[in-house]
PDB file of N, CA and C in Angstrom:
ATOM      1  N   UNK A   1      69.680  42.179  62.802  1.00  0.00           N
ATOM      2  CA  UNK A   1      70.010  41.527  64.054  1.00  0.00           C
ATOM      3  C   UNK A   1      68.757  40.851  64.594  1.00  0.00           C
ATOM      4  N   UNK A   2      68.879  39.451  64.764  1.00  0.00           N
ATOM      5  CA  UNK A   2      67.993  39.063  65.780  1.00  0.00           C
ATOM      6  C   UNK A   2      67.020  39.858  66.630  1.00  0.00           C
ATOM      7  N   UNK A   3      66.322  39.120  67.404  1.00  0.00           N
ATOM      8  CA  UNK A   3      65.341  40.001  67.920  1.00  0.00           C
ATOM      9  C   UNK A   3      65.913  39.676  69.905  1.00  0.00           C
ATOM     10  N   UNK A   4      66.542  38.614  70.138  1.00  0.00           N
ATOM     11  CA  UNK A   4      67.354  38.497  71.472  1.00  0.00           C
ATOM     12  C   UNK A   4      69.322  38.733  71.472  1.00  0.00           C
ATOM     13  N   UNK A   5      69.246  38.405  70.132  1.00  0.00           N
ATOM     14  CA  UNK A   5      71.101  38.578  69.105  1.00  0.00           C
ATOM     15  C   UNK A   5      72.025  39.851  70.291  1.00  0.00           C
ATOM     16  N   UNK A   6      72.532  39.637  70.433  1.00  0.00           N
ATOM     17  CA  UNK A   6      73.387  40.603  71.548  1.00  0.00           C
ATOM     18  C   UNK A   6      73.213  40.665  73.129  1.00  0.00           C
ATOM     19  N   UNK A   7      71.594  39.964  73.457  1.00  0.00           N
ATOM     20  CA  UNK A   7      71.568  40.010  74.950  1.00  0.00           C
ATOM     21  C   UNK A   7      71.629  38.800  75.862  1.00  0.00           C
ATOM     22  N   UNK A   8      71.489  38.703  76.709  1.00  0.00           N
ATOM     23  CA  UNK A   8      72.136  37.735  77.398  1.00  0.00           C
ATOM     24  C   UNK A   8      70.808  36.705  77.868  1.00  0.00           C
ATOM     25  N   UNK A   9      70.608  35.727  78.593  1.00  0.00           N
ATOM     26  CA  UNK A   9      69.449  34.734  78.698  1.00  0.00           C
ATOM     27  C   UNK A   9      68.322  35.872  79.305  1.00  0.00           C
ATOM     28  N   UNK A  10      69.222  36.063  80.456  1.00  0.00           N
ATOM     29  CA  UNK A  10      68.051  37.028  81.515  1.00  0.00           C
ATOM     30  C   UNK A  10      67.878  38.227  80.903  1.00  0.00           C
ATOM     31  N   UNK A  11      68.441  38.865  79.814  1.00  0.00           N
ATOM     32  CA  UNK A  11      68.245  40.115  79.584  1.00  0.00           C
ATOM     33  C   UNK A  11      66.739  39.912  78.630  1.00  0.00           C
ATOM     34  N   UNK A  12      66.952  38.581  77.267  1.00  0.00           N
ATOM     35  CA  UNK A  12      66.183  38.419  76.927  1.00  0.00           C
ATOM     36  C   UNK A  12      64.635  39.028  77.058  1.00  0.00           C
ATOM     37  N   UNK A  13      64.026  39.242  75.813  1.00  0.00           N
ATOM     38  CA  UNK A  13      62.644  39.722  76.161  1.00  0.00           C
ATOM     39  C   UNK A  13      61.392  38.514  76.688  1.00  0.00           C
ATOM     40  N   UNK A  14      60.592  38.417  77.560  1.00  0.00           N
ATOM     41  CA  UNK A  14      59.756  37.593  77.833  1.00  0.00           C
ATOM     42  C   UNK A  14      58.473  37.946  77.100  1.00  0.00           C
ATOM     43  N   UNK A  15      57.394  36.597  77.176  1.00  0.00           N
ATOM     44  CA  UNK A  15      56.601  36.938  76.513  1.00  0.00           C
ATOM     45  C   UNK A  15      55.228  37.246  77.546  1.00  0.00           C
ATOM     46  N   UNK A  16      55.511  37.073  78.998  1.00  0.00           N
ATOM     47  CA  UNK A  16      54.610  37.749  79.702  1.00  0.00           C
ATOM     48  C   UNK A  16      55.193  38.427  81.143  1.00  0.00           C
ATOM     49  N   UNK A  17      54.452  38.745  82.175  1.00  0.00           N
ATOM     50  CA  UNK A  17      54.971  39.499  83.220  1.00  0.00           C
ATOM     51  C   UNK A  17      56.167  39.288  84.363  1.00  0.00           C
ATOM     52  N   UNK A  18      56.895  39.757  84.359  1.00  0.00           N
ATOM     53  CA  UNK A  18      58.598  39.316  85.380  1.00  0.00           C
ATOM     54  C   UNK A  18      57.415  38.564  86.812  1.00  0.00           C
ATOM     55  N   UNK A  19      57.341  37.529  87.632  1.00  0.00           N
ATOM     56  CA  UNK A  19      57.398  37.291  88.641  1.00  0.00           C
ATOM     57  C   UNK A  19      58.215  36.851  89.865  1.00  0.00           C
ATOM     58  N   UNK A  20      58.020  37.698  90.451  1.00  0.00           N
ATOM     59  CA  UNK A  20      58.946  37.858  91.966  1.00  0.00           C
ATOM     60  C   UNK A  20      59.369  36.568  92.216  1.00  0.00           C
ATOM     61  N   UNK A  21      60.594  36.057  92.668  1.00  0.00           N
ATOM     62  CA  UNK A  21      61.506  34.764  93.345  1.00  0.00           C
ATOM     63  C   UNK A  21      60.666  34.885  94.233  1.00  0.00           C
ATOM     64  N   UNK A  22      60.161  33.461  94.757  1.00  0.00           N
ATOM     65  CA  UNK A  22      59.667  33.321  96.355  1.00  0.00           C
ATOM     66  C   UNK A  22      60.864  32.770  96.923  1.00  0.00           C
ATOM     67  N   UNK A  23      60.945  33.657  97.954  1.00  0.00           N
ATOM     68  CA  UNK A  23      61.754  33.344  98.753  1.00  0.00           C
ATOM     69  C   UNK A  23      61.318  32.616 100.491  1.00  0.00           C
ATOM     70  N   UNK A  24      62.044  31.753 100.714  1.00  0.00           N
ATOM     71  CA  UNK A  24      61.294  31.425 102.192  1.00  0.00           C
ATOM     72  C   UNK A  24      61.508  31.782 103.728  1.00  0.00           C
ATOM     73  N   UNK A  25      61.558  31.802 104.255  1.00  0.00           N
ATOM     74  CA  UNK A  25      61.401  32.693 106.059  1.00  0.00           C
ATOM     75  C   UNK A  25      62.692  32.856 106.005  1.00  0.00           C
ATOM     76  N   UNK A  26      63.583  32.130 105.560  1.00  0.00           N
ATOM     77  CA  UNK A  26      65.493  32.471 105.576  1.00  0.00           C
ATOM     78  C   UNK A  26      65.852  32.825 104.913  1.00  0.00           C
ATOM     79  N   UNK A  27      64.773  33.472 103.635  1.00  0.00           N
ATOM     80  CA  UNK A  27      65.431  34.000 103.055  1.00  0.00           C
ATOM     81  C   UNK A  27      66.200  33.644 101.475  1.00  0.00           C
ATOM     82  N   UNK A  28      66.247  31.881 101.484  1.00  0.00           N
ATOM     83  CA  UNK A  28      66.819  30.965 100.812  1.00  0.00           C
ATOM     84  C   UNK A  28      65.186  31.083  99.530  1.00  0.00           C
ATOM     85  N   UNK A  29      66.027  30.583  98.335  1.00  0.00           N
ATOM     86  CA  UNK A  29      65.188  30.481  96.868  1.00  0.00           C
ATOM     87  C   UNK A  29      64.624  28.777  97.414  1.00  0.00           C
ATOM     88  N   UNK A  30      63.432  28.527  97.060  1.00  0.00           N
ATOM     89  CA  UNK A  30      63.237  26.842  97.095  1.00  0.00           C
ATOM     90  C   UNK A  30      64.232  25.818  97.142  1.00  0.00           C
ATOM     91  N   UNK A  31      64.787  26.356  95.772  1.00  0.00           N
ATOM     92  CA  UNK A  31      65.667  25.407  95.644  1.00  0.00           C
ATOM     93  C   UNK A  31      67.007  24.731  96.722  1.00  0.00           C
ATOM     94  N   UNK A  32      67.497  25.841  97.039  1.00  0.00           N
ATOM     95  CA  UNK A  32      68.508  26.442  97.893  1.00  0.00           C
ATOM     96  C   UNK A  32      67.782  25.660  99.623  1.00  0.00           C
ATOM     97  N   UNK A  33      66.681  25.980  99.747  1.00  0.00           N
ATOM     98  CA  UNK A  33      66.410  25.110 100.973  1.00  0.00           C
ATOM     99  C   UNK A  33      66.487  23.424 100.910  1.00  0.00           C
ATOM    100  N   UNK A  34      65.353  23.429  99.573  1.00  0.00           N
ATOM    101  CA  UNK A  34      65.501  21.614  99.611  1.00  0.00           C
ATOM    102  C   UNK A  34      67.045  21.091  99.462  1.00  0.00           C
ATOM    103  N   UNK A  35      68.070  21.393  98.798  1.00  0.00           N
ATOM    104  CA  UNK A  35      69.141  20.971  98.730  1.00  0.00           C
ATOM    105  C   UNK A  35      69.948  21.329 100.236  1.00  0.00           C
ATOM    106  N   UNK A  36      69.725  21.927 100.850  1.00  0.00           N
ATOM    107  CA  UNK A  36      70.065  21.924 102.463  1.00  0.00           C
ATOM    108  C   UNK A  36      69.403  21.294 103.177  1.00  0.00           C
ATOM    109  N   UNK A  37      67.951  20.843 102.958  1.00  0.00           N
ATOM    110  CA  UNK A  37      67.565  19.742 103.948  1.00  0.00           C
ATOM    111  C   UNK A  37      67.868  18.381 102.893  1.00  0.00           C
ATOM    112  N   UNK A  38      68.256  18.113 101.901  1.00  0.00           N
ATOM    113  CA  UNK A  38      68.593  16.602 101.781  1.00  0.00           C
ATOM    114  C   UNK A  38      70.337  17.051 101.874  1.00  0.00           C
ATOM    115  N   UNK A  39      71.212  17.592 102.108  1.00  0.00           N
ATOM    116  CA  UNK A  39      72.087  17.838 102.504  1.00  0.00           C
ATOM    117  C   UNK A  39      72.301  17.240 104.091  1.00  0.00           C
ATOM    118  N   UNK A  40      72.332  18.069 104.666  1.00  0.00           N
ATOM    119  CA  UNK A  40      71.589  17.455 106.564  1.00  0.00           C
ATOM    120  C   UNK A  40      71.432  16.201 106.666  1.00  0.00           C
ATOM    121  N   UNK A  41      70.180  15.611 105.491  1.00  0.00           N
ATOM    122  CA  UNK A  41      69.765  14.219 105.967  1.00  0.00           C
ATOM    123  C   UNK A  41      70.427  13.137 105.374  1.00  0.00           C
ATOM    124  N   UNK A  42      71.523  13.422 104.408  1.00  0.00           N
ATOM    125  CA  UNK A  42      72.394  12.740 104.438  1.00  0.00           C
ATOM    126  C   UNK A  42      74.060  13.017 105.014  1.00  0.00           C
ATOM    127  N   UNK A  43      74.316  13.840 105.780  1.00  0.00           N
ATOM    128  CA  UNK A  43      75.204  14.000 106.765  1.00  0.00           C
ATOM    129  C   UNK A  43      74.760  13.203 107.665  1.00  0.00           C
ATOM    130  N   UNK A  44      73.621  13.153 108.389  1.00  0.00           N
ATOM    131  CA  UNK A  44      73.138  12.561 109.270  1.00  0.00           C
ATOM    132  C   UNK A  44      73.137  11.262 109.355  1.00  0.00           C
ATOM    133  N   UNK A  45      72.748  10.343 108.065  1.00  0.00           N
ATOM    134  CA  UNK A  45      72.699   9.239 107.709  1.00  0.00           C
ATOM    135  C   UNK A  45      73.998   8.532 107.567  1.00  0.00           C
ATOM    136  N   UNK A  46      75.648   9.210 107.319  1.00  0.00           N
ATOM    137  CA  UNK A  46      76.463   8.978 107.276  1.00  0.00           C
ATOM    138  C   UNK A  46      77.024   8.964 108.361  1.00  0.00           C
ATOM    139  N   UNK A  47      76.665   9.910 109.441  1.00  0.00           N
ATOM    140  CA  UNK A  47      77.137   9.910 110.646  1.00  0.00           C
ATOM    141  C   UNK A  47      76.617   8.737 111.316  1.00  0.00           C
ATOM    142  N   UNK A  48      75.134   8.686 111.010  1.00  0.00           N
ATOM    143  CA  UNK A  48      74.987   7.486 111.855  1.00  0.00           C
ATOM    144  C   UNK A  48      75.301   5.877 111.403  1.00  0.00           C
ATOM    145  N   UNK A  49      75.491   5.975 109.799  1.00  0.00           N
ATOM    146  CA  UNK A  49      76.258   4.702 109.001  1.00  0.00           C
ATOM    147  C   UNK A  49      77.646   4.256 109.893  1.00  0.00           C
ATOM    148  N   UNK A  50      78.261   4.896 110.550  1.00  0.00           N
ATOM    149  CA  UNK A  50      79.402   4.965 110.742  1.00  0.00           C
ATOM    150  C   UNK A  50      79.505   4.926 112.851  1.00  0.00           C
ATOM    151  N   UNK A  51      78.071   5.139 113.339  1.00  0.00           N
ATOM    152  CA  UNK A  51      78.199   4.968 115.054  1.00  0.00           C
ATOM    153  C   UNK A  51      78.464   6.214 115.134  1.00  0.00           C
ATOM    154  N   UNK A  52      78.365   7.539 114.636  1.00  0.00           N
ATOM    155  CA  UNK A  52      79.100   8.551 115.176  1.00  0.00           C
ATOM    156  C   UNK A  52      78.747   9.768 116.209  1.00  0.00           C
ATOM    157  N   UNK A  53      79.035  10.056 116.844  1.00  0.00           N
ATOM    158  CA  UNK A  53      77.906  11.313 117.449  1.00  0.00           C
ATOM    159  C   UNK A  53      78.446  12.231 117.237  1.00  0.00           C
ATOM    160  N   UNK A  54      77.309  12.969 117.179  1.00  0.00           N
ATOM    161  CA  UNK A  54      76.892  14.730 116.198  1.00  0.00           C
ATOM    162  C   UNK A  54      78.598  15.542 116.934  1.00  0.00           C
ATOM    163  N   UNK A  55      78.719  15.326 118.225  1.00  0.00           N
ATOM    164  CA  UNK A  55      80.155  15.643 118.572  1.00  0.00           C
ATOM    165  C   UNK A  55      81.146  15.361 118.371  1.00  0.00           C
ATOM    166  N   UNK A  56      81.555  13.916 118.218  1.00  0.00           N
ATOM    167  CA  UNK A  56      82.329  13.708 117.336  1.00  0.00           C
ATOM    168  C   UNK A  56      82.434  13.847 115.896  1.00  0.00           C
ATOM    169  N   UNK A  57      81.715  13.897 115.257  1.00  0.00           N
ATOM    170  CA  UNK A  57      81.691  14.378 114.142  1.00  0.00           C
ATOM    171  C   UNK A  57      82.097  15.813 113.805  1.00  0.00           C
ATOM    172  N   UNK A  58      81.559  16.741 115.336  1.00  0.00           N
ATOM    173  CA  UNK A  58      82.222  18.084 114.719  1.00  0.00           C
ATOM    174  C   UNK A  58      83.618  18.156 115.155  1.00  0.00           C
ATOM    175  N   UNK A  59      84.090  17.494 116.464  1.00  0.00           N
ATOM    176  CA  UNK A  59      85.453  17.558 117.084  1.00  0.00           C
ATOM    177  C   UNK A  59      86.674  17.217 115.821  1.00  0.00           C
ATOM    178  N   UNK A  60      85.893  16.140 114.962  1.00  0.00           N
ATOM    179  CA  UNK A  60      86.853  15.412 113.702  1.00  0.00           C
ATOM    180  C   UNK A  60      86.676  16.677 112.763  1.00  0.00           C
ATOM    181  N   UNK A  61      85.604  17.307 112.570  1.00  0.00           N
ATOM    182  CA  UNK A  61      85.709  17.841 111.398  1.00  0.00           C
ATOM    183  C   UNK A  61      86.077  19.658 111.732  1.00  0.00           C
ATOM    184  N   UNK A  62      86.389  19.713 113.131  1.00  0.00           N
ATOM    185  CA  UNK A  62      86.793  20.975 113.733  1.00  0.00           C
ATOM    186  C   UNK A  62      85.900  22.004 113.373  1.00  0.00           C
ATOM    187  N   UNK A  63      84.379  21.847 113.955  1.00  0.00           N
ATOM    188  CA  UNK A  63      83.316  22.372 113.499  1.00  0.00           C
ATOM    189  C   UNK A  63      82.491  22.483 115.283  1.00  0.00           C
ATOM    190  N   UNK A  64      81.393  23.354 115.522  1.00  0.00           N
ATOM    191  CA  UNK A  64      81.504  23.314 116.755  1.00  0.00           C
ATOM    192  C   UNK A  64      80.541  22.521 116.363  1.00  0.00           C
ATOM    193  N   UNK A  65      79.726  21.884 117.592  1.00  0.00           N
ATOM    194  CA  UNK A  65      78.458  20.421 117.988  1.00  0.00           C
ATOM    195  C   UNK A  65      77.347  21.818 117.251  1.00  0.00           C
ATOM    196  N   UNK A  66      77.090  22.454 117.430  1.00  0.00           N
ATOM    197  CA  UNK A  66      76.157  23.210 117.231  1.00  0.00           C
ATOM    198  C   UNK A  66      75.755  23.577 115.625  1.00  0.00           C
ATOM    199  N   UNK A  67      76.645  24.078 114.977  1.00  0.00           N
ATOM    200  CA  UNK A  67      76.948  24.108 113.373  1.00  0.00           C
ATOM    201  C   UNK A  67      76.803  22.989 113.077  1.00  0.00           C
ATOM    202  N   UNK A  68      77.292  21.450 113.911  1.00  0.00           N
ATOM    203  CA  UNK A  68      76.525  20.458 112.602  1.00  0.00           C
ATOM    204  C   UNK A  68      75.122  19.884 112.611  1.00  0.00           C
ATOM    205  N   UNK A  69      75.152  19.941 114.108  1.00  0.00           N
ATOM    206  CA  UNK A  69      73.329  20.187 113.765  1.00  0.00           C
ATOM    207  C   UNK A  69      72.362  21.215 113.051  1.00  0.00           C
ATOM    208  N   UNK A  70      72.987  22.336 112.609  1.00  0.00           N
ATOM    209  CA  UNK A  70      72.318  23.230 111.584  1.00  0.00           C
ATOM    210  C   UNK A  70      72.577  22.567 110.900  1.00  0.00           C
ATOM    211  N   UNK A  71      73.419  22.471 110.092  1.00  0.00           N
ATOM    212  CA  UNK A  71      73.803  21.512 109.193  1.00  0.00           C
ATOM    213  C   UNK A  71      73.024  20.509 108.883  1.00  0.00           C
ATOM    214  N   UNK A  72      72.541  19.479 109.589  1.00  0.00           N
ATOM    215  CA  UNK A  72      71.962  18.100 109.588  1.00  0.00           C
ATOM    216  C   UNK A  72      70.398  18.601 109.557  1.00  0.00           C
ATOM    217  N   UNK A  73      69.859  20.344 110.100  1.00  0.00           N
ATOM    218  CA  UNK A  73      68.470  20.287 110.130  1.00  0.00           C
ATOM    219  C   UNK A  73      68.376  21.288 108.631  1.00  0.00           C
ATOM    220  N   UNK A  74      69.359  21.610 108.040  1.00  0.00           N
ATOM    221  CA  UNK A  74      69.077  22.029 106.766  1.00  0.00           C
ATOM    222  C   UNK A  74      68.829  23.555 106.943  1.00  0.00           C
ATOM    223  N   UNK A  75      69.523  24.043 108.017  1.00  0.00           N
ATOM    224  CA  UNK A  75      69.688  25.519 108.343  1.00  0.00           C
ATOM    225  C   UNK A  75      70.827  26.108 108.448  1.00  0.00           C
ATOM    226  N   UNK A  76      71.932  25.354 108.219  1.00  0.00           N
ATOM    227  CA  UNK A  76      73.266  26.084 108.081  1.00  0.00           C
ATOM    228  C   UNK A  76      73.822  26.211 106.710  1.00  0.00           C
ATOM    229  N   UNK A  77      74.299  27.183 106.411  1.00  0.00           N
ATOM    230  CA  UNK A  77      74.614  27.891 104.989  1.00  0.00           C
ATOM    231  C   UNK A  77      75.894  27.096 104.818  1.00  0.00           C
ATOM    232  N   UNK A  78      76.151  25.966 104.764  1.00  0.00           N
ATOM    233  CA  UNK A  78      77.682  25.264 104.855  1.00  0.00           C
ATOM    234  C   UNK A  78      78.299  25.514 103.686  1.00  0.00           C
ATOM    235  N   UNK A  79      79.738  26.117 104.045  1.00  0.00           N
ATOM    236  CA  UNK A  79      80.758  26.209 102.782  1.00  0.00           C
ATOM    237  C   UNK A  79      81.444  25.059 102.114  1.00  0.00           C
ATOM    238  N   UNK A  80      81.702  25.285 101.269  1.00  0.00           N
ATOM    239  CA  UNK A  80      82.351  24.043 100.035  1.00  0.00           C
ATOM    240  C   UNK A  80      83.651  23.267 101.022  1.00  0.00           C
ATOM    241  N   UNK A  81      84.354  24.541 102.037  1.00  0.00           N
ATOM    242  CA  UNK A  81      86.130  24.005 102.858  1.00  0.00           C
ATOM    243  C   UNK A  81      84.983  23.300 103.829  1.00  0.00           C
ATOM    244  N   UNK A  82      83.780  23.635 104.716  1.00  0.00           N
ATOM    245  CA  UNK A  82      83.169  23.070 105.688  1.00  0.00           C
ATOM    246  C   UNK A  82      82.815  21.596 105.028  1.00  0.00           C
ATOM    247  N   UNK A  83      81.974  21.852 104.073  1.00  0.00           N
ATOM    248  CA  UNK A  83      81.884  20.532 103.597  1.00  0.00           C
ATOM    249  C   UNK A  83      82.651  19.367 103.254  1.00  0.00           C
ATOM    250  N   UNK A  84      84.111  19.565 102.689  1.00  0.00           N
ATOM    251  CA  UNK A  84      84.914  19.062 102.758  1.00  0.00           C
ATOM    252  C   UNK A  84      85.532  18.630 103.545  1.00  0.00           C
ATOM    253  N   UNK A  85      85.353  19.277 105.031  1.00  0.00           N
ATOM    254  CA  UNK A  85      86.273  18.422 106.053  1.00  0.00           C
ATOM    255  C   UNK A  85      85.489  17.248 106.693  1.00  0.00           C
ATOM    256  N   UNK A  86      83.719  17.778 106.162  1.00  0.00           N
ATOM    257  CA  UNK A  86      82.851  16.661 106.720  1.00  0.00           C
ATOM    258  C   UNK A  86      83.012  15.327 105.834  1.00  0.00           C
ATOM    259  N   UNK A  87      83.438  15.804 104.284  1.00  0.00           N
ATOM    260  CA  UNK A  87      83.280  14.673 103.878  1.00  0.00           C
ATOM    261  C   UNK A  87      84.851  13.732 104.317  1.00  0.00           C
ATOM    262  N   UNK A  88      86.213  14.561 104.626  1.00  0.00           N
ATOM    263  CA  UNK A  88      87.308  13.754 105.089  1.00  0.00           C
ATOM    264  C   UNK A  88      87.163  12.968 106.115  1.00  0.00           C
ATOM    265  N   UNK A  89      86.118  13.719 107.073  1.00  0.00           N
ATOM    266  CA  UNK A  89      86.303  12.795 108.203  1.00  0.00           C
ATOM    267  C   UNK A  89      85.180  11.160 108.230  1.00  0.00           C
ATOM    268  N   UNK A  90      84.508  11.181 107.096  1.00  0.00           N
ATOM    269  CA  UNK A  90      83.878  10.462 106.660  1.00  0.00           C
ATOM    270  C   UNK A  90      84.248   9.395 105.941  1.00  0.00           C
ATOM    271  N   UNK A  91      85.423   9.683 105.383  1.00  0.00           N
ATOM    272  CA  UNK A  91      86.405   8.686 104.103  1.00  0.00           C
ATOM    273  C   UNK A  91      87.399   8.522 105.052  1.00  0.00           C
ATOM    274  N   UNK A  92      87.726   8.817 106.683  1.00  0.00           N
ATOM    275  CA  UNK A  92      88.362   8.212 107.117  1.00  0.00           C
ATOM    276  C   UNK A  92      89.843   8.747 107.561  1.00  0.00           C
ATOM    277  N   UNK A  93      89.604  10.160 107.045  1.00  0.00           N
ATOM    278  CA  UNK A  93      91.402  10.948 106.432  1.00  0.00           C
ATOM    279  C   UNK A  93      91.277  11.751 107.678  1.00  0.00           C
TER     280      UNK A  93
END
């Protein structure tokens, strides 16, 4: 048998020491933050493509004013159904 043959990517043996995920003040992996702040800044950019204010935008997307400004500053954990109603009210539906 192989020398990784039966285990899985992460189980795999490495060839030097496990280092710790940095995680940042929220808690979020790097990655996971930058994709929430270019998330935000293009909500934002669409909202304002379109004349919209941050209230109307949540009144359309039945979201309170407050959640989409987390949202837009790259601090709200937005779900896939949240996201989706931002993007309907955006396409107009």
């Amino acid at each position: 048998m192989a020398h990784s043959e039966g285990l899985s990517h992460n189980e795999a043996a490495t060839d030097g020491p496990v280092r710790p995920i940095p995680y940042d003040e929220d808690g979020r992996l790097p990655h996971e933050s930058e994709f929430l702040t270019q998330l935000g800044d293009r909500v934002r950019e669409m909202r304002a493509l379109r004349g919209m204010s941050r209230r109307e935008l949540a009144r359309r997307s039945r979201m309170s004013e407050r959640y989409v400004a987390q949202i837009e500053a790259g601090k709200g954990n937005v779900s896939i159904v949240r996201l989706l109603r931002i993007a309907l009210v955006f396409r107009g539906e």
